[in-house]
N, C-alpha and C. Protein backbone atom coordinates (compact mmCIF):
# COMPACT_ATOMS: atom_id res chain seq x y z
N UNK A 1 -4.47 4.08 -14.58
CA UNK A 1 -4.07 4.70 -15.82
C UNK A 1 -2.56 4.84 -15.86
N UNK A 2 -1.96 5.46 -17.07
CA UNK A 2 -0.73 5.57 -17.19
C UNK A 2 -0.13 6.20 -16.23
N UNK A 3 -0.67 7.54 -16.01
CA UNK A 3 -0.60 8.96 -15.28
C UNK A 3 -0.33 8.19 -14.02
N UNK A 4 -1.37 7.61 -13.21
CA UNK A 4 -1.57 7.07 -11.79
C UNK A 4 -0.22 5.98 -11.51
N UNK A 5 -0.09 5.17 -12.97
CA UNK A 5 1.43 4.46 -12.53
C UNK A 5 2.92 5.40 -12.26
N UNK A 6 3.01 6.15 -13.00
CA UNK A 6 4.06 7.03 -13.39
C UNK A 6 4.17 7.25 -12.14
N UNK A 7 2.98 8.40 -11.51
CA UNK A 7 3.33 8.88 -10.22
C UNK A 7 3.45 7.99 -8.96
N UNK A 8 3.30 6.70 -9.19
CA UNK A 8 3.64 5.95 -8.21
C UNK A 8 5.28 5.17 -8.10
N UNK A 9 5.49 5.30 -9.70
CA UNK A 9 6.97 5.32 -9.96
C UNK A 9 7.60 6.01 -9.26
N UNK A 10 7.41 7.37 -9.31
CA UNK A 10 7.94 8.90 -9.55
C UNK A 10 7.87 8.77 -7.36
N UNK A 11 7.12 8.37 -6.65
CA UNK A 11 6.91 8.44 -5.31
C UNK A 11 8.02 7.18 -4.94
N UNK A 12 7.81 6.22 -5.39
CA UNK A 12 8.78 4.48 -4.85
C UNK A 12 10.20 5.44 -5.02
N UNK A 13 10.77 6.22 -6.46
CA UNK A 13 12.04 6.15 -6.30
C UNK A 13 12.28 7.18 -5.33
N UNK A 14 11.87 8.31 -5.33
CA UNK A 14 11.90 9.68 -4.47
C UNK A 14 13.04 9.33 -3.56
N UNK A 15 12.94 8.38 -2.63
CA UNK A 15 13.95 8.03 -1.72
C UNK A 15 15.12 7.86 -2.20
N UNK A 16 15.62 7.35 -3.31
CA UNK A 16 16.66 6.61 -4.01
C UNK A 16 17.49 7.91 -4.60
N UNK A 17 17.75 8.78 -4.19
CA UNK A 17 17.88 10.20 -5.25
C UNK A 17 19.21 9.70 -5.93
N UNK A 18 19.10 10.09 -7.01
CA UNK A 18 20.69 9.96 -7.94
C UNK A 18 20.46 8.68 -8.15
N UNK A 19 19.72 7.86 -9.23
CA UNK A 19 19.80 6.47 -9.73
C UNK A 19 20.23 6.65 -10.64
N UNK A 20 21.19 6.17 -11.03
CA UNK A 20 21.74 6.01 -12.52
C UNK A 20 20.76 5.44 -13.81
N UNK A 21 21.13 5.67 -15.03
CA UNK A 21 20.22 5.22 -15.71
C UNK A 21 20.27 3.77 -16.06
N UNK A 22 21.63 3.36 -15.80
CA UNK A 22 22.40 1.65 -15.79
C UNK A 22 21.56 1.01 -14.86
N UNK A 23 20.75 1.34 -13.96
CA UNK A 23 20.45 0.56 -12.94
C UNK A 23 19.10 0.87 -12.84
N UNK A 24 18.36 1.89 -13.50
CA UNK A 24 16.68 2.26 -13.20
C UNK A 24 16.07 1.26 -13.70
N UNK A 25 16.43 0.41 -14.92
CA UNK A 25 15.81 -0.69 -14.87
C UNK A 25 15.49 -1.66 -13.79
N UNK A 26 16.64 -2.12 -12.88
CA UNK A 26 16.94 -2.53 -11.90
C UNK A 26 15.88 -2.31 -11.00
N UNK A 27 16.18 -0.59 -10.75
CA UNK A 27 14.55 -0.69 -9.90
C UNK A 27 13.20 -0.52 -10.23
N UNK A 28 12.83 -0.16 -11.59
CA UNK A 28 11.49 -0.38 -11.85
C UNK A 28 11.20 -1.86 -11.98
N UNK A 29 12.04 -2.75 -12.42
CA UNK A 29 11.46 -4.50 -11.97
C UNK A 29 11.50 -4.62 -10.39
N UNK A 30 11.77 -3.99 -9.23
CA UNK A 30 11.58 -4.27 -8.21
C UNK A 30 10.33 -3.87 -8.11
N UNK A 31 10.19 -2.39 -8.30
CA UNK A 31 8.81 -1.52 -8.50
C UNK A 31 7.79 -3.03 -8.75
N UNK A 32 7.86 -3.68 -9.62
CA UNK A 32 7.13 -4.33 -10.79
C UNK A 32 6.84 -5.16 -9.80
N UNK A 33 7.59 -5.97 -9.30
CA UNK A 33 7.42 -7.15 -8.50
C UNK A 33 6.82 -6.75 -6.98
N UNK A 34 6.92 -5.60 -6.54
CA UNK A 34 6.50 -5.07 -5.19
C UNK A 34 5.09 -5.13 -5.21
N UNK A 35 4.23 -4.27 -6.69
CA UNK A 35 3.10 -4.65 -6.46
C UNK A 35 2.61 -5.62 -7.44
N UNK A 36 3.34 -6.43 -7.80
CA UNK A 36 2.06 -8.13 -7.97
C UNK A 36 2.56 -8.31 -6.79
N UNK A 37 3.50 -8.17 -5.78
CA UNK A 37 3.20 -9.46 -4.96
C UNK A 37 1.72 -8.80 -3.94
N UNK A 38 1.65 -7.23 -3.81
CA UNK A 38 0.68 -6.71 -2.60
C UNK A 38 -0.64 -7.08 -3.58
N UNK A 39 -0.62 -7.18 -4.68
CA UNK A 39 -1.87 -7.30 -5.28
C UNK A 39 -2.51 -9.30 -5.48
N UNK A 40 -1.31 -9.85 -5.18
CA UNK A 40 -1.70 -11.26 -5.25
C UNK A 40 -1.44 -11.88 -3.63
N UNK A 41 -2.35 -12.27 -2.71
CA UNK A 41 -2.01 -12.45 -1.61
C UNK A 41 -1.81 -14.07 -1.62
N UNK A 42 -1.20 -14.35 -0.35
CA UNK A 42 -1.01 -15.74 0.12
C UNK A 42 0.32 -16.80 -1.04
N UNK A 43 -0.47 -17.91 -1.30
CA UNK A 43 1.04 -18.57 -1.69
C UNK A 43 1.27 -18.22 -3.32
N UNK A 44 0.05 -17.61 -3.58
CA UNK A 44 0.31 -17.11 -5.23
C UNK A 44 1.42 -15.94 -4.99
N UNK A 45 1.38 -15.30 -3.92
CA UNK A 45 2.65 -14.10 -4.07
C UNK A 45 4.02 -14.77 -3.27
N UNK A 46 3.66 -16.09 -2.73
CA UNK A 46 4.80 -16.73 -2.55
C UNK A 46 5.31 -17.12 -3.79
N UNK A 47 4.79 -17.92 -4.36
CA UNK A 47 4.91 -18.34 -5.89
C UNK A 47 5.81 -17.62 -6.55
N UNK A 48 5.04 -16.63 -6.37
CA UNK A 48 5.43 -15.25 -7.74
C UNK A 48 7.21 -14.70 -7.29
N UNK A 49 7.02 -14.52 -5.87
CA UNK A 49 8.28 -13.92 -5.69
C UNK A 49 9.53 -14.89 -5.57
N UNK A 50 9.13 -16.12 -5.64
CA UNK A 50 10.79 -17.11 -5.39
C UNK A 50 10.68 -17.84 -7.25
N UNK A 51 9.85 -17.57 -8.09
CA UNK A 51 10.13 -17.25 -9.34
C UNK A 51 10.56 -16.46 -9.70
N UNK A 52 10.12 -14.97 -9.41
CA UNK A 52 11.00 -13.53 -9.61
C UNK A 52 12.34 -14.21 -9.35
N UNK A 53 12.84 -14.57 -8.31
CA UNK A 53 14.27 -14.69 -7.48
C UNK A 53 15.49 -15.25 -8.37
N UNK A 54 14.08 -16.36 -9.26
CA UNK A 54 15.25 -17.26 -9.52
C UNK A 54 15.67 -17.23 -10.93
C-alpha cells in the first residue's frame, strides 16, 4: 500500500539526515531502483540496473 511504501521511504533515508530538497529526488530514484533490482533476480536485475546507469 501507499502507507507501507512511505514508511519504507521514511526508514532508507533515516540514515541520510539533512537531504536537501534539490537532491531527494536523487534519492528516491535510487530508493526506486534498489527495490526492482531485489525484486527482479538474476540477469533481468542485471539488465535493469546498467539501463538505470545509462
Amino acid at each position: 500500500t501507499c502507507e507501507s511504501h512511505a514508511s519504507q521511504v521514511r526508514r532508507w533515508l533515516s540514515p541520510h539526515r539533512g537531504v536537501s530538497k534539490d537532491k531527494l529526488t536523487q534519492y528516491l530514484r535510487a530508493f526506486q531502483l534498489r527495490r526492482k533490482l531485489y525484486r527482479k533476480p538474476g540477469r533481468k536485475a542485471l539488465k535493469r540496473a546498467i539501463q538505470a546507469t545509462l
